[in-house]
C-alpha atoms as a PDB file:
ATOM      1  CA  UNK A   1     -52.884 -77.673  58.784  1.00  0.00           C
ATOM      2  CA  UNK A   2     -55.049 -78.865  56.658  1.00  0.00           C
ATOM      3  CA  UNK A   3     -58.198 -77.144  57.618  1.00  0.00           C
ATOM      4  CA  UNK A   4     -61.676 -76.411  55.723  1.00  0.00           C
ATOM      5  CA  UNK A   5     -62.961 -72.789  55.022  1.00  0.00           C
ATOM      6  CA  UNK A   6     -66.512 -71.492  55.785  1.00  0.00           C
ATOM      7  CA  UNK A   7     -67.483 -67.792  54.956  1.00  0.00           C
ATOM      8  CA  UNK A   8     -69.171 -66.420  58.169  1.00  0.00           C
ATOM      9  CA  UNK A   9     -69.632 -62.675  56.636  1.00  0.00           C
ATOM     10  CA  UNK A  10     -68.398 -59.229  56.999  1.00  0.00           C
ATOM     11  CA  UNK A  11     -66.537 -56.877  59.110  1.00  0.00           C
ATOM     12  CA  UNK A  12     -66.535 -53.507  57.433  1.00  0.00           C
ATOM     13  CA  UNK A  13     -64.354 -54.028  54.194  1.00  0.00           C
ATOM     14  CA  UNK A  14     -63.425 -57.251  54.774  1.00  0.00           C
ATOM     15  CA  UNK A  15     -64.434 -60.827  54.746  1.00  0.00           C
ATOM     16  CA  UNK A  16     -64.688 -63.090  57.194  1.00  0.00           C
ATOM     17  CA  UNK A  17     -63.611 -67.006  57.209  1.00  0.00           C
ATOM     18  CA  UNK A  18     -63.722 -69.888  59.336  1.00  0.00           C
ATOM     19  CA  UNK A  19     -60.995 -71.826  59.255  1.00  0.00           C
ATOM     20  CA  UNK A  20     -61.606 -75.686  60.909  1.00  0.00           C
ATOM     21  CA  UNK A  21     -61.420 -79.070  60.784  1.00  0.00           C
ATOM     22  CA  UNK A  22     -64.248 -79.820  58.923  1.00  0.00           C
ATOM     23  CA  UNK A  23     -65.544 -82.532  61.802  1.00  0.00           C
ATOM     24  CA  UNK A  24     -65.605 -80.554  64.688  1.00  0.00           C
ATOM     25  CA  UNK A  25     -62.656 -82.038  66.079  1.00  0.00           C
ATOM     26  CA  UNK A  26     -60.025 -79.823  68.131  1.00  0.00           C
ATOM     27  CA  UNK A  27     -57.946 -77.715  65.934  1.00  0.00           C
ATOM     28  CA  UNK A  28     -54.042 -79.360  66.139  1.00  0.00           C
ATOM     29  CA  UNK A  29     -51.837 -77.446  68.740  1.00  0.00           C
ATOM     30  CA  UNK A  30     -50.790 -73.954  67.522  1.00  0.00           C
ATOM     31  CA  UNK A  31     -49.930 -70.387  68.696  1.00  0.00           C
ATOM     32  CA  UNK A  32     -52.150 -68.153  66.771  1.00  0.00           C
ATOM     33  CA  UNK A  33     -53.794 -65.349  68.741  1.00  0.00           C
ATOM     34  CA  UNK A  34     -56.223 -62.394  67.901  1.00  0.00           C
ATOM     35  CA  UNK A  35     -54.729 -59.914  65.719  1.00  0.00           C
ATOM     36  CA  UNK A  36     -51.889 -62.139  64.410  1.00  0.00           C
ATOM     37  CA  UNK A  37     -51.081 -61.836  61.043  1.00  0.00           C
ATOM     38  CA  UNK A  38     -51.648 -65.086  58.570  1.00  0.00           C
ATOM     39  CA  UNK A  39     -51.227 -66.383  55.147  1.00  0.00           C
ATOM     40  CA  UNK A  40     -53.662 -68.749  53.993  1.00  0.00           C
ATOM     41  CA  UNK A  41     -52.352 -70.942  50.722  1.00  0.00           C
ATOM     42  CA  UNK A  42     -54.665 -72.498  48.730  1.00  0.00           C
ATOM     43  CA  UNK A  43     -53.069 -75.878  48.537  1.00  0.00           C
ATOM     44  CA  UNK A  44     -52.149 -78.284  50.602  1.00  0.00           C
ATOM     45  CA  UNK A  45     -48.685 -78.023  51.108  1.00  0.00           C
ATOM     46  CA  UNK A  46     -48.261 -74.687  49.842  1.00  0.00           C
ATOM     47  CA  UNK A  47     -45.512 -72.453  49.922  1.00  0.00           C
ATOM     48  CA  UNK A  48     -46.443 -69.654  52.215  1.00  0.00           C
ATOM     49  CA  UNK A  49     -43.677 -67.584  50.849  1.00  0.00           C
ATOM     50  CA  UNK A  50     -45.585 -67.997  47.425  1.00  0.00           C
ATOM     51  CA  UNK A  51     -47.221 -64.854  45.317  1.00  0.00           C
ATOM     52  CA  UNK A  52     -50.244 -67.016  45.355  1.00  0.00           C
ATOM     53  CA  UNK A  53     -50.544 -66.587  49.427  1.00  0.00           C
ATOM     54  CA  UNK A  54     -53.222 -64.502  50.755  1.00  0.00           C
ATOM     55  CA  UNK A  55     -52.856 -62.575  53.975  1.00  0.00           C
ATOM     56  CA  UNK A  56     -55.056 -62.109  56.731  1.00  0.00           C
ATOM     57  CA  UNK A  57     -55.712 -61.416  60.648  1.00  0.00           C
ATOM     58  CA  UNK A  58     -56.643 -63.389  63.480  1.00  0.00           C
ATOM     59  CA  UNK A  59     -60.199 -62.137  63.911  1.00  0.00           C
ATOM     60  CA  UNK A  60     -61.213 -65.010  66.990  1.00  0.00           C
ATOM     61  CA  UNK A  61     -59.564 -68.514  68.268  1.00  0.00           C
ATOM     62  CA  UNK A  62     -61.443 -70.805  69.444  1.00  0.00           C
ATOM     63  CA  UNK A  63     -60.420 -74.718  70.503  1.00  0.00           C
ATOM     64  CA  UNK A  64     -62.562 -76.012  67.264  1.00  0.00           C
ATOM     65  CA  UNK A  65     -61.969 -73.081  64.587  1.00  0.00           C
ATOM     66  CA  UNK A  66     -59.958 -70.027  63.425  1.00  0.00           C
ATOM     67  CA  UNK A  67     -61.861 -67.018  62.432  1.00  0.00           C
ATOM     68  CA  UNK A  68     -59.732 -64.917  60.014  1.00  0.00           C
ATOM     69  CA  UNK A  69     -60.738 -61.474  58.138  1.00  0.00           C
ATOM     70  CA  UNK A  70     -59.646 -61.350  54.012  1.00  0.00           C
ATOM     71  CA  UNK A  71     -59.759 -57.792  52.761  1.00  0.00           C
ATOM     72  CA  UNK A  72     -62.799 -58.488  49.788  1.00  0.00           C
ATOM     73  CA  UNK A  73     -60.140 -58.048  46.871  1.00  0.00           C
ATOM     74  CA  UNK A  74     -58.237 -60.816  47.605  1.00  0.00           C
ATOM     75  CA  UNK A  75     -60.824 -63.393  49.405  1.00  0.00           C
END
């Protein structure tokens, strides 16, 4: 999706992200809902199936961004 990533701190162990698109335009349509489970690539176009992935859980949704929690190890 393209999107840019802001740290917005911690929830217990992990790290939390927010996930937009950079000019506070509305995120494009998607399904993702609180507690889903993610993988976030690092690259644009990357292979979510790749070892590189990380994954992560739908923390909050909003119409603008996509807080997500990273355990610490891997964000």
């Amino acid at each position: 999706m393209d999107l840019s990533v802001v740290p917005k701190g911690n929830l217990f162990q992990e790290k939390v992200y927010r996930f937009s698109t950079g000019y506070n335009d509305k995120l494009p349509f998607h399904r993702f809902g609180v507690g889903d489970s993610v993988r976030v690539t690092l690259s644009r176009g990357g292979d979510p199936l790749d070892d590189e992935a990380i994954d992560g859980v739908v923390l909050d949704r909003r119409q603008r961004y996509i807080d997500v929690t990273l355990r610490t190890a891997d964000a």
